[in-house]
C-alpha atoms as a PDB file:
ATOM      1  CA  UNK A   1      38.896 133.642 112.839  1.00  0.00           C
ATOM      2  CA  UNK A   2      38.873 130.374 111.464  1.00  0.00           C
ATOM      3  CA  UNK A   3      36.397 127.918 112.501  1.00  0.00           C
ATOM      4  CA  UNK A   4      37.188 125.321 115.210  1.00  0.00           C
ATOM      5  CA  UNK A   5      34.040 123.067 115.434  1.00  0.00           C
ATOM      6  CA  UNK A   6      34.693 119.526 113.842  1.00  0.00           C
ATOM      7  CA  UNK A   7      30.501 119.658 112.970  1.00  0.00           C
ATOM      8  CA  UNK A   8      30.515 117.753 109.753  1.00  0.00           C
ATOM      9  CA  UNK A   9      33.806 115.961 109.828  1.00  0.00           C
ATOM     10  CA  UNK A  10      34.242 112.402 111.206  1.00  0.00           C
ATOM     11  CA  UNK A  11      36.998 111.686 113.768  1.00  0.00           C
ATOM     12  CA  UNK A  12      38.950 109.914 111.138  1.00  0.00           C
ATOM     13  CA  UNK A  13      38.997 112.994 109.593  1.00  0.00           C
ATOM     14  CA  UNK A  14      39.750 114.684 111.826  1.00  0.00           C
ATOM     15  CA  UNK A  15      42.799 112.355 112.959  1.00  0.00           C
ATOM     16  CA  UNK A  16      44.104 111.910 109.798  1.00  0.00           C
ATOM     17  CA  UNK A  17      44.036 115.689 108.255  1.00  0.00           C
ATOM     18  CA  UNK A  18      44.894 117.503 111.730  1.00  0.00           C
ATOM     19  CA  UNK A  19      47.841 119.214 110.189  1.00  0.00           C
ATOM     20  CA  UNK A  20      45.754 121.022 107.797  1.00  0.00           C
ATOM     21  CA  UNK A  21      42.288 121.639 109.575  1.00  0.00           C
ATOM     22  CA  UNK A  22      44.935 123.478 112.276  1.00  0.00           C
ATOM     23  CA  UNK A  23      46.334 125.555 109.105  1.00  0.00           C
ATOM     24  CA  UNK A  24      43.209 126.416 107.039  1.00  0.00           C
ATOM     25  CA  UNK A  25      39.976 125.065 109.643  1.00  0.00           C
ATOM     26  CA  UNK A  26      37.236 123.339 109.158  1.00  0.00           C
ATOM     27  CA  UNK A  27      35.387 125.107 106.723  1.00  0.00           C
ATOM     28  CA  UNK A  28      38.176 124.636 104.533  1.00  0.00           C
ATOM     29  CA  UNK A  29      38.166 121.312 104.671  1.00  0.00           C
ATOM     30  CA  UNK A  30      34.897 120.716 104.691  1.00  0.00           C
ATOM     31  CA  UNK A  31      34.627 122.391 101.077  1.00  0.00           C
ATOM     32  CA  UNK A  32      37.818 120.132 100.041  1.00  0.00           C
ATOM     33  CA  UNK A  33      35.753 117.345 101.011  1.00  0.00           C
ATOM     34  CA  UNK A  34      32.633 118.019  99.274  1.00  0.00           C
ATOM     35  CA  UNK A  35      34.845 119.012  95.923  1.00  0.00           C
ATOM     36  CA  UNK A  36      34.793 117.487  92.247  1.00  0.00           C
ATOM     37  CA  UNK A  37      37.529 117.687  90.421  1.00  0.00           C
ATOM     38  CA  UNK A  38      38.343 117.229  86.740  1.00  0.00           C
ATOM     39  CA  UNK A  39      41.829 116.642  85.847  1.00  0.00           C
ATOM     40  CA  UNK A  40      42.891 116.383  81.932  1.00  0.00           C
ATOM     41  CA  UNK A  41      46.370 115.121  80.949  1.00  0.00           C
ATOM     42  CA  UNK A  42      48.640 112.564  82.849  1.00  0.00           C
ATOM     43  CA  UNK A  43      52.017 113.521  82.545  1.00  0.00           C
ATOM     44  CA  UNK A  44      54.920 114.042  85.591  1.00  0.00           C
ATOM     45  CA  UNK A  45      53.713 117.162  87.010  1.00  0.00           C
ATOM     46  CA  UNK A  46      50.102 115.781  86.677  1.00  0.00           C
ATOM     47  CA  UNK A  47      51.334 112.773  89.271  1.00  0.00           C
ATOM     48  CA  UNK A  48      52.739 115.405  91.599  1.00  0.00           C
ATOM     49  CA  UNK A  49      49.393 117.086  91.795  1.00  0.00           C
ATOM     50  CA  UNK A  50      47.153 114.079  92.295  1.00  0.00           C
ATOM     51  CA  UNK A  51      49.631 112.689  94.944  1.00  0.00           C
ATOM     52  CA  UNK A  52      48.832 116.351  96.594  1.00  0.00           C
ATOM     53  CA  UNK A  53      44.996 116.681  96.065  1.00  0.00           C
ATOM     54  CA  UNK A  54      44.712 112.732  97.326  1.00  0.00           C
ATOM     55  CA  UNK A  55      46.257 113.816 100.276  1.00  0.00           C
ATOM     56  CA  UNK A  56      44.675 117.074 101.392  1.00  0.00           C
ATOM     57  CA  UNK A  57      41.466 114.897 101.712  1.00  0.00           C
ATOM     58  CA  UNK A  58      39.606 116.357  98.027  1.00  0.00           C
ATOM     59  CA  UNK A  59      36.191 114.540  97.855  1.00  0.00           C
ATOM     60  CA  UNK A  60      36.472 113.244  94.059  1.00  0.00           C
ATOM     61  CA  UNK A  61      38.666 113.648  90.957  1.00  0.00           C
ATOM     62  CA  UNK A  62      38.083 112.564  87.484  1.00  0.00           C
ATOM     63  CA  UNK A  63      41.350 111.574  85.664  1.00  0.00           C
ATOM     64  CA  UNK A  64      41.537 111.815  81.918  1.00  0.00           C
ATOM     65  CA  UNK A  65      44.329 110.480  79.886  1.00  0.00           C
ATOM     66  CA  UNK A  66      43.281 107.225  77.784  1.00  0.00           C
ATOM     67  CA  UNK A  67      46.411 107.498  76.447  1.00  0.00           C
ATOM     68  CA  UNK A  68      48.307 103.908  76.851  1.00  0.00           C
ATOM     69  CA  UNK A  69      51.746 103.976  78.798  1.00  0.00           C
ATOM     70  CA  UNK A  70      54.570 102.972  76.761  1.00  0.00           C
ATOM     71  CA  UNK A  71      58.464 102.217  77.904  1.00  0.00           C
ATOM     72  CA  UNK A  72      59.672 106.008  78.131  1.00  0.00           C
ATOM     73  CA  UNK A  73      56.983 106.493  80.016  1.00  0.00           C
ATOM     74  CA  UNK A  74      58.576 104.515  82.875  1.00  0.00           C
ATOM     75  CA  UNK A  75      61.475 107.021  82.952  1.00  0.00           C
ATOM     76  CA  UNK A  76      59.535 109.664  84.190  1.00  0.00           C
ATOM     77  CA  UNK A  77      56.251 108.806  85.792  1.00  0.00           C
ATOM     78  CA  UNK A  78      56.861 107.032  89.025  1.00  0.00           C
ATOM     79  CA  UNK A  79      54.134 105.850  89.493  1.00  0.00           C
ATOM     80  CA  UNK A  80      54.106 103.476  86.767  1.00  0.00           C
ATOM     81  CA  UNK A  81      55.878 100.266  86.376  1.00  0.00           C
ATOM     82  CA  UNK A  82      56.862  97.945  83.618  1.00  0.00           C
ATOM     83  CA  UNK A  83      53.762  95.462  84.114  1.00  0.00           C
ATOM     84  CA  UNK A  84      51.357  98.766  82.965  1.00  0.00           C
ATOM     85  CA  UNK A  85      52.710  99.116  79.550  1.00  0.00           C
ATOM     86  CA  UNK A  86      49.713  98.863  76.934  1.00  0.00           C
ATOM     87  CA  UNK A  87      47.293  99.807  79.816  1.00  0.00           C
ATOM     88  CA  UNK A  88      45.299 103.229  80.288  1.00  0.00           C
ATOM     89  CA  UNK A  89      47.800 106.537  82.159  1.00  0.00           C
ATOM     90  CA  UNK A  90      44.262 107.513  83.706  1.00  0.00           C
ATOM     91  CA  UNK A  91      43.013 104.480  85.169  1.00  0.00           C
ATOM     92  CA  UNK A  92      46.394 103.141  86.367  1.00  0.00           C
ATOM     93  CA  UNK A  93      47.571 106.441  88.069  1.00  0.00           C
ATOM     94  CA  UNK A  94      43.966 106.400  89.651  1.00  0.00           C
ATOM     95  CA  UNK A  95      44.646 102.730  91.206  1.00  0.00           C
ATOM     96  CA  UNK A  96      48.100 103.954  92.274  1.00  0.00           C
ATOM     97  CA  UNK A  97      47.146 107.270  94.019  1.00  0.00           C
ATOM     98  CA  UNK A  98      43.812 105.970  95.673  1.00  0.00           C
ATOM     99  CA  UNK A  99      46.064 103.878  98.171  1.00  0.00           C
ATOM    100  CA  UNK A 100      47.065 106.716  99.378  1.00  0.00           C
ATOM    101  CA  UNK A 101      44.155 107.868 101.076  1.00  0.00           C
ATOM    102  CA  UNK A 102      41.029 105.479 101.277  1.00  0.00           C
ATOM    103  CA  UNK A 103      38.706 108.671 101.397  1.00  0.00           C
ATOM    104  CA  UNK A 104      38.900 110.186  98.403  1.00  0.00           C
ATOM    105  CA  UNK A 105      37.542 108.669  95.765  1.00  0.00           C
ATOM    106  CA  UNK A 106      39.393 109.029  92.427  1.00  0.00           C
ATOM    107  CA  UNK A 107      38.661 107.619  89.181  1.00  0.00           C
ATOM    108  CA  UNK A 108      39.285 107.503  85.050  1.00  0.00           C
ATOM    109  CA  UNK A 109      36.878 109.734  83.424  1.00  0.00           C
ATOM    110  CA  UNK A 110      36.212 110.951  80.121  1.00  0.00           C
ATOM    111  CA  UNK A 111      35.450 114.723  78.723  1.00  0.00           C
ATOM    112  CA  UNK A 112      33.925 116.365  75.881  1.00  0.00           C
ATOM    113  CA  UNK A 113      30.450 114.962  75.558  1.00  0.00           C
ATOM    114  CA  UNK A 114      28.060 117.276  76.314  1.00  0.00           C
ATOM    115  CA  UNK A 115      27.830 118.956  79.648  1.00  0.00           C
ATOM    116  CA  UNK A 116      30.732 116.854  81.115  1.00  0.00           C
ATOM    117  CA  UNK A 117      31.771 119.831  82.738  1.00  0.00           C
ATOM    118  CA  UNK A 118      28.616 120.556  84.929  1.00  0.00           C
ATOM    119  CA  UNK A 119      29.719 117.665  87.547  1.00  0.00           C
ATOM    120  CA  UNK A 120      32.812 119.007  88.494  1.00  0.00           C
ATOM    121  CA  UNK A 121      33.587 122.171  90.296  1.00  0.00           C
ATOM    122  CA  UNK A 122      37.062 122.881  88.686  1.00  0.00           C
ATOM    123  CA  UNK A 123      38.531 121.746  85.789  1.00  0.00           C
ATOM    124  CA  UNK A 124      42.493 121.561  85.674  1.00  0.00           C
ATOM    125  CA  UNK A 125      44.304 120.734  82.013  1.00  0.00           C
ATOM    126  CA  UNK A 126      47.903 119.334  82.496  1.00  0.00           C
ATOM    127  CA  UNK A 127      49.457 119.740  78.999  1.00  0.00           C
ATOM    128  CA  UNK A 128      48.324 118.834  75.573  1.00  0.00           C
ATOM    129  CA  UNK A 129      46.806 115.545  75.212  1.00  0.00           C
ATOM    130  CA  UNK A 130      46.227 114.514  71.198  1.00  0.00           C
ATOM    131  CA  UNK A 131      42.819 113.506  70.659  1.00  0.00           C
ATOM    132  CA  UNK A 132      41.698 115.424  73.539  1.00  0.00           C
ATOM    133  CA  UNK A 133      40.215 119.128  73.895  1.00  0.00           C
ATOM    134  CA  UNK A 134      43.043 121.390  73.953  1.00  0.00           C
ATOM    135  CA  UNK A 135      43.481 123.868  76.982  1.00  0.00           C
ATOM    136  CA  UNK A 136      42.028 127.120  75.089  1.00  0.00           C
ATOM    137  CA  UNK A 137      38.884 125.029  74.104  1.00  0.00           C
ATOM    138  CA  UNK A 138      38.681 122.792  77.840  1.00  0.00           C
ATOM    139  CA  UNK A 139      38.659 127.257  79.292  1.00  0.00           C
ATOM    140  CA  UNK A 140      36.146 127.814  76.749  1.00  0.00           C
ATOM    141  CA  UNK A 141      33.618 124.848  77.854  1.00  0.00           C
ATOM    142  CA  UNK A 142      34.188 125.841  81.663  1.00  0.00           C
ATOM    143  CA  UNK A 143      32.914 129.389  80.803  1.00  0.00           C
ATOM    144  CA  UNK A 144      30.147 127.999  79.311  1.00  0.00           C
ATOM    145  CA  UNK A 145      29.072 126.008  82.019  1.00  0.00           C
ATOM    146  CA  UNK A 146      30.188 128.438  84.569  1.00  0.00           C
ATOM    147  CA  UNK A 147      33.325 126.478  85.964  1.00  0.00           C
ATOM    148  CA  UNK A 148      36.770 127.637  86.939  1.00  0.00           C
ATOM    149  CA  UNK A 149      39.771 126.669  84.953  1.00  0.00           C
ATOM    150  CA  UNK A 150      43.419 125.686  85.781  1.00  0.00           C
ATOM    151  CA  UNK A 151      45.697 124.646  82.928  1.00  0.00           C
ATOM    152  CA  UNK A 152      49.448 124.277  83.646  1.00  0.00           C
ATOM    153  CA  UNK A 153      52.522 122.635  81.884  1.00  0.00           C
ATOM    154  CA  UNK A 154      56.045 121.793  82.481  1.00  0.00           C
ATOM    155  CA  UNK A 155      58.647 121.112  79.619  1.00  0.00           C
ATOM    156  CA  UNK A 156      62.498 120.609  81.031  1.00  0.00           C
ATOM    157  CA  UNK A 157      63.388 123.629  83.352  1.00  0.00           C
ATOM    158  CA  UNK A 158      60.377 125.504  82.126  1.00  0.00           C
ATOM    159  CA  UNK A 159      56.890 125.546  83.668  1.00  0.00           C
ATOM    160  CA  UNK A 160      53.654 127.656  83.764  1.00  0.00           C
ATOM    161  CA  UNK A 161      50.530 127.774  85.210  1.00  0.00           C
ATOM    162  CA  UNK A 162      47.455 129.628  84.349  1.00  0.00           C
ATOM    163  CA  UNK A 163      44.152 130.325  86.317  1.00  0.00           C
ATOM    164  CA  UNK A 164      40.629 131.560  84.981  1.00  0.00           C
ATOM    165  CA  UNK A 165      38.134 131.442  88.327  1.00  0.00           C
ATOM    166  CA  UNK A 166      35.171 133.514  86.229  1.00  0.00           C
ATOM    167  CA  UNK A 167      34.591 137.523  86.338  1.00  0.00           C
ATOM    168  CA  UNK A 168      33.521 137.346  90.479  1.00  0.00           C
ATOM    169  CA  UNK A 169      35.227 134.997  92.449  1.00  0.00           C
ATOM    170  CA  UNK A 170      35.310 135.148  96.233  1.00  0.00           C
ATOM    171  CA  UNK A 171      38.175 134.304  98.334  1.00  0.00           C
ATOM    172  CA  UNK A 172      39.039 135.030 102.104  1.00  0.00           C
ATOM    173  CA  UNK A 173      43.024 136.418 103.245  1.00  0.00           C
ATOM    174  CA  UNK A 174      43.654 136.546 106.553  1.00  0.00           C
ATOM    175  CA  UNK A 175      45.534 139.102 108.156  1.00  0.00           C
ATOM    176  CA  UNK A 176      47.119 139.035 111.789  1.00  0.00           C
ATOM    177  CA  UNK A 177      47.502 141.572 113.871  1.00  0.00           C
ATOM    178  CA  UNK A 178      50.219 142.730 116.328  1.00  0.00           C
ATOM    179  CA  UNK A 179      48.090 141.644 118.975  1.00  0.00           C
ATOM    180  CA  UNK A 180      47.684 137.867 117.781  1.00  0.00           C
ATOM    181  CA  UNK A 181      44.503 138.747 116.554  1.00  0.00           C
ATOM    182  CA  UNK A 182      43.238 137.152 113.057  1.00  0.00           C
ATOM    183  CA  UNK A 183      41.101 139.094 110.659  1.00  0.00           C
ATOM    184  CA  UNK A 184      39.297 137.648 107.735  1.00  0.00           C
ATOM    185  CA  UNK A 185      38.886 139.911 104.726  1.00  0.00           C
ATOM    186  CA  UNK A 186      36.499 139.106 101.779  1.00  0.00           C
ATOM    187  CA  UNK A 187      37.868 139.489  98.725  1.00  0.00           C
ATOM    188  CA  UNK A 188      36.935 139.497  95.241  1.00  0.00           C
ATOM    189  CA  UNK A 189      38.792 139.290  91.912  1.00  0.00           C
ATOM    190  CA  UNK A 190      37.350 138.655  88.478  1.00  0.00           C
ATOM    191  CA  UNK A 191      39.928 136.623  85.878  1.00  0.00           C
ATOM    192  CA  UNK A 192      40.293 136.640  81.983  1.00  0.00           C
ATOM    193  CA  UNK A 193      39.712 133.746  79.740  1.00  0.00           C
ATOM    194  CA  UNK A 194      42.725 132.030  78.462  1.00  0.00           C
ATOM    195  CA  UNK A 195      42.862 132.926  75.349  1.00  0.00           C
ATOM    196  CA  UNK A 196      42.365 136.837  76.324  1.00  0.00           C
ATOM    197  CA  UNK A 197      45.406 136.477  78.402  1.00  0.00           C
ATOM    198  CA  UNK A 198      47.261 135.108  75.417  1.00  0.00           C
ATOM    199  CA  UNK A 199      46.265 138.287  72.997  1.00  0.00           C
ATOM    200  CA  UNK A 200      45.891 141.140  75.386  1.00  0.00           C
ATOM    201  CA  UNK A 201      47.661 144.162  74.142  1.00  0.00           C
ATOM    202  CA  UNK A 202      49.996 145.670  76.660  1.00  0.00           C
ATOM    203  CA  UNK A 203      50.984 149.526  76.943  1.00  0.00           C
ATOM    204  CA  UNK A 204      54.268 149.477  77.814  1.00  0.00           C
ATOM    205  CA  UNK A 205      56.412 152.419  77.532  1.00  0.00           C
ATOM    206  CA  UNK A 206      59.361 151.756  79.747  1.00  0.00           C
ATOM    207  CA  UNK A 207      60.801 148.112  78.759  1.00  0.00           C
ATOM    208  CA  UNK A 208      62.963 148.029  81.981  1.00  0.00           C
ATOM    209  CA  UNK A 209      60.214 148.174  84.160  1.00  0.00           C
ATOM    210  CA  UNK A 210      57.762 146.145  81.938  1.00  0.00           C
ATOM    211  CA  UNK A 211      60.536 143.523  82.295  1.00  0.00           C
ATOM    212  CA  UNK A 212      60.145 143.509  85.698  1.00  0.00           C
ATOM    213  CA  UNK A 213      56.654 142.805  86.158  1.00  0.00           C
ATOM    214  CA  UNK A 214      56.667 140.583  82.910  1.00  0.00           C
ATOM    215  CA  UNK A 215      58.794 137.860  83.391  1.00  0.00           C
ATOM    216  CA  UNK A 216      59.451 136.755  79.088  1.00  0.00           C
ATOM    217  CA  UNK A 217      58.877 133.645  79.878  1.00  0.00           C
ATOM    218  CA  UNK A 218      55.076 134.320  79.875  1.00  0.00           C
ATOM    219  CA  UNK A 219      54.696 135.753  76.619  1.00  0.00           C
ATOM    220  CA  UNK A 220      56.633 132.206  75.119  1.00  0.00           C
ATOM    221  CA  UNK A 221      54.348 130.304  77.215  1.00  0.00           C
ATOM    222  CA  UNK A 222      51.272 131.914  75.998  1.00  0.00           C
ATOM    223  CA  UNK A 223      52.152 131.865  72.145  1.00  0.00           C
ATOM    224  CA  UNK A 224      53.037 128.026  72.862  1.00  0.00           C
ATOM    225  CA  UNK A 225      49.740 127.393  74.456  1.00  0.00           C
ATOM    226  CA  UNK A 226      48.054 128.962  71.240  1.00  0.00           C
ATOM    227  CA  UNK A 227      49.932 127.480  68.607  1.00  0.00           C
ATOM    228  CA  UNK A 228      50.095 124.191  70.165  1.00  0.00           C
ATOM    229  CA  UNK A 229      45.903 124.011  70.553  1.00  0.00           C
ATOM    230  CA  UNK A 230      45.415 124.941  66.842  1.00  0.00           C
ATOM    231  CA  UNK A 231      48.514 123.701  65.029  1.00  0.00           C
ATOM    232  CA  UNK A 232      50.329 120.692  67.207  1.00  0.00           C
ATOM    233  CA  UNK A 233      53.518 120.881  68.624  1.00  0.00           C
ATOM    234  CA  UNK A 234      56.379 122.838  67.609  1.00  0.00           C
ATOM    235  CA  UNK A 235      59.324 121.847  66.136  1.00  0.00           C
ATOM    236  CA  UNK A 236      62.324 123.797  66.006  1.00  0.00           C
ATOM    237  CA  UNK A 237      64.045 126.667  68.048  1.00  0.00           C
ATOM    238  CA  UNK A 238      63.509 128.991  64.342  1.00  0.00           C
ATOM    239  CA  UNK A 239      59.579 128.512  64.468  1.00  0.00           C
ATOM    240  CA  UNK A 240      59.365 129.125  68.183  1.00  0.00           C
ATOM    241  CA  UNK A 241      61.212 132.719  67.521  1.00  0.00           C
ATOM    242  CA  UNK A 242      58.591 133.699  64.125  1.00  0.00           C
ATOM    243  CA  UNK A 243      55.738 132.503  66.498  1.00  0.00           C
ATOM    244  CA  UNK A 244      56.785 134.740  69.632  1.00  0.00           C
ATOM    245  CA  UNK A 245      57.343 137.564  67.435  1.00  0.00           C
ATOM    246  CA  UNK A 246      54.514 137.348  65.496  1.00  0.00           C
ATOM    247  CA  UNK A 247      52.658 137.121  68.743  1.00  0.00           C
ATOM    248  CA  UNK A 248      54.329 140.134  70.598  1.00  0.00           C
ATOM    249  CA  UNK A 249      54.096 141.980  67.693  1.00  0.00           C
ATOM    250  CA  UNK A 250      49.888 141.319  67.603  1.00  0.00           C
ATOM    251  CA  UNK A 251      49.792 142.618  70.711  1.00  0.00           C
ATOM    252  CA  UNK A 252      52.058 145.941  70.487  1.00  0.00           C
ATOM    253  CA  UNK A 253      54.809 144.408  72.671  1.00  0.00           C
ATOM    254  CA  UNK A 254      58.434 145.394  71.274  1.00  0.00           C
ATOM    255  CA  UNK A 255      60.718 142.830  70.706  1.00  0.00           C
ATOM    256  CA  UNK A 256      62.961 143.159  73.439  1.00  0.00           C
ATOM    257  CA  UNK A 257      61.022 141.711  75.774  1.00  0.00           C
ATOM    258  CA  UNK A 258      61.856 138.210  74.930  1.00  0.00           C
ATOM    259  CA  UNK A 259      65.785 137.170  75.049  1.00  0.00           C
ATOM    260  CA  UNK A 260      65.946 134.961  71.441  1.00  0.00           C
ATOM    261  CA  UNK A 261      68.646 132.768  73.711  1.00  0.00           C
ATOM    262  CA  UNK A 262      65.749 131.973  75.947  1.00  0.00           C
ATOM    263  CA  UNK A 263      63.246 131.516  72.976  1.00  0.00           C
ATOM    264  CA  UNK A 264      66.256 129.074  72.235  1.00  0.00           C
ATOM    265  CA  UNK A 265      66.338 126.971  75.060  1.00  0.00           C
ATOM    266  CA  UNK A 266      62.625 127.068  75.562  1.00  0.00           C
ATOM    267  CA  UNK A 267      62.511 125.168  72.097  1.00  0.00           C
ATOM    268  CA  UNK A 268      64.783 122.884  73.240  1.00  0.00           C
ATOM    269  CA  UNK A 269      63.595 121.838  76.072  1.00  0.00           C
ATOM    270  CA  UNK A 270      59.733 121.613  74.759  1.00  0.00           C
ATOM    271  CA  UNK A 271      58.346 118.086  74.818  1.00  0.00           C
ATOM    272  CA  UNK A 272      60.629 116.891  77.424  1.00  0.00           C
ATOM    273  CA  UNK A 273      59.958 116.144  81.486  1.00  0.00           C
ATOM    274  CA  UNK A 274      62.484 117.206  84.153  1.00  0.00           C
ATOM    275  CA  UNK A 275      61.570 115.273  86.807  1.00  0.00           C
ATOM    276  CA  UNK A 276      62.354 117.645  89.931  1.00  0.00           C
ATOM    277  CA  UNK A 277      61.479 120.618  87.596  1.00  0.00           C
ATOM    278  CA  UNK A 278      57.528 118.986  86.925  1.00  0.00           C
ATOM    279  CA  UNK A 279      57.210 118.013  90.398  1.00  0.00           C
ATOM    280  CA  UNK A 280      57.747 121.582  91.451  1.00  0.00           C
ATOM    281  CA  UNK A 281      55.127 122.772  89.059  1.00  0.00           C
ATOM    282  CA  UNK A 282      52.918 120.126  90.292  1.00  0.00           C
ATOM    283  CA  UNK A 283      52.876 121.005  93.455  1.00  0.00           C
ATOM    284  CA  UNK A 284      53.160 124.488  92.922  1.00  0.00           C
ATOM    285  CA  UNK A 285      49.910 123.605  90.731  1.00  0.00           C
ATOM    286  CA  UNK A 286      47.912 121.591  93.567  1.00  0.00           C
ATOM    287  CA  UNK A 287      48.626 124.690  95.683  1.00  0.00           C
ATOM    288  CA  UNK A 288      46.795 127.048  93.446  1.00  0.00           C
ATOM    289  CA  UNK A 289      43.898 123.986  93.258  1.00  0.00           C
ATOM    290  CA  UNK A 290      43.500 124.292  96.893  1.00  0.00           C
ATOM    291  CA  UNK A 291      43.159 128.059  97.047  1.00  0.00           C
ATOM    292  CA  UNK A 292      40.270 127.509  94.402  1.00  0.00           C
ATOM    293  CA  UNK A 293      38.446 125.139  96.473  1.00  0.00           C
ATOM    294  CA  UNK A 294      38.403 126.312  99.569  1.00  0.00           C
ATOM    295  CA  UNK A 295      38.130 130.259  99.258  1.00  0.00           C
ATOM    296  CA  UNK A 296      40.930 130.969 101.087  1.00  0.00           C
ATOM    297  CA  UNK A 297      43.501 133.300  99.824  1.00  0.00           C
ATOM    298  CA  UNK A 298      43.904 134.629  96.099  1.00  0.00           C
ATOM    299  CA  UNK A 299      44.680 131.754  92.935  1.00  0.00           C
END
């Protein structure tokens, strides 16, 4: 049963995240409240998932994005407006989001100098960001300092998200029975690294059921991820199709996994931002944040 003591909480708290302590309790939210938070990359779904975090009541995040909004910007991220132009994505979504709950305190960092990792609990990569640690190298650095990782992305009606919570991590699912009753089971699961996700090998001998529990879209999003860290972005729809074939090939996957007209339109639609599309994977993302934090139920 969840916990119904408010030891620890203030009554502002507790007034102002009711909704929740009623859904997940107040051990829950005591860990959200105690949580650091490291988020890399500013981008649409990014505001969707600080808006999110900011709101559930999350102690502290670190936003990193020096990058300096420019005019396009202005068509996507909401958040912005045309007085921030020439200023700092990470500092000015931090100003904009922290007025939405006093609380939490949220805040432009920086990463990559050594041991930035060990302050934060979780580390979450939003996309590519030039100049910064790409999302294969940001997983690697959490395993070394024995941190969880969340990278995600969304390009037009496309979207992923990946989690790495280390080889033993804990997590609680509740289970109600006919009787009203609520059982907490312990749970453990132990995750792969990024990049061991992205080369696996896979032993599939009947495609029609490997297509159903591989949706092709993961195999594209994986040998984008890997290209992307080492090479930049990609161009055109023709080297999208040579790199997802050279990739399910590597791994002993047979070409007919991957529909080329969806290779297609993945190309196409790489480097833009849906609006509605990102916001889903935002919060979609911030979902999968919260089930990190607090233990309960399976990222």
């Amino acid at each position: 049963m969840a916990k119904n003591s408010t030891e620890g909480i203030s009554k502002e708290e507790v007034a102002l995240y009711d909704r929740q302590i009623r859904l997940w309790g107040v051990e829950a939210q005591t860990r959200l409240r105690k949580a650091s938070i490291c988020i890399i990359g500013v981008n649409t779904a990014t505001l969707e998932l600080s808006k999110n975090l900011v709101l559930s009541g999350l102690g502290h995040i670190g936003l990193c994005d020096p990058r300096a909004i420019d005019a396009t910007d202005l068509e996507t991220h909401y958040y912005f407006g045309a007085d921030d132009v020439g200023k700092p994505k990470d500092a000015v979504l931090a100003e904009r989001v922290a007025l939405l709950n006093p609380l939490v305190n949220i805040e432009a960092t920086s990463v990559g100098e050594p041991q930035w990792a060990d302050k934060y609990d979780l580390v979450v990569a939003v996309g590519n960001v030039e100049g910064l640690p790409g999302m294969h190298q940001v997983n690697a650095m959490c395993r070394d300092a024995g941190k969880p990782f969340v990278g995600a992305g969304a390009f037009g009606l496309f979207g992923y998200i990946f989690a790495d919570c280390l080889d033993a991590h804990e997590y609680v699912e509740e289970e109600v029975k006919d009787a009203g009753e609520t059982h907490r089971h312990i749970r453990c699961a132990a995750y792969k690294r990024l990049d061991q996700s992205c080369s696996a090998a896979l032993n599939i001998t009947n495609l029609k059921r490997a297509l159903r529990k591989y949706p092709p879209l993961v195999f594209i999003c994986q040998a984008l991820t890997s290209r992307i860290d080492k090479h930049g972005d990609v161009l055109s729809a023709t080297e999208l199709d040579a790199i997802v074939k050279r990739s399910l090939e590597g791994r002993g996957i047979p070409d007919g996994m991957v529909d080329e007209a969806l290779i297609g339109r993945a190309a196409t639609s790489w480097g833009t931002e849906f609006v509605p599309c990102a916001s889903v994977v935002g919060g979609t993302l911030a979902q999968e944040v919260l089930k990190v934090v607090t233990g309960k139920d399976m990222p």
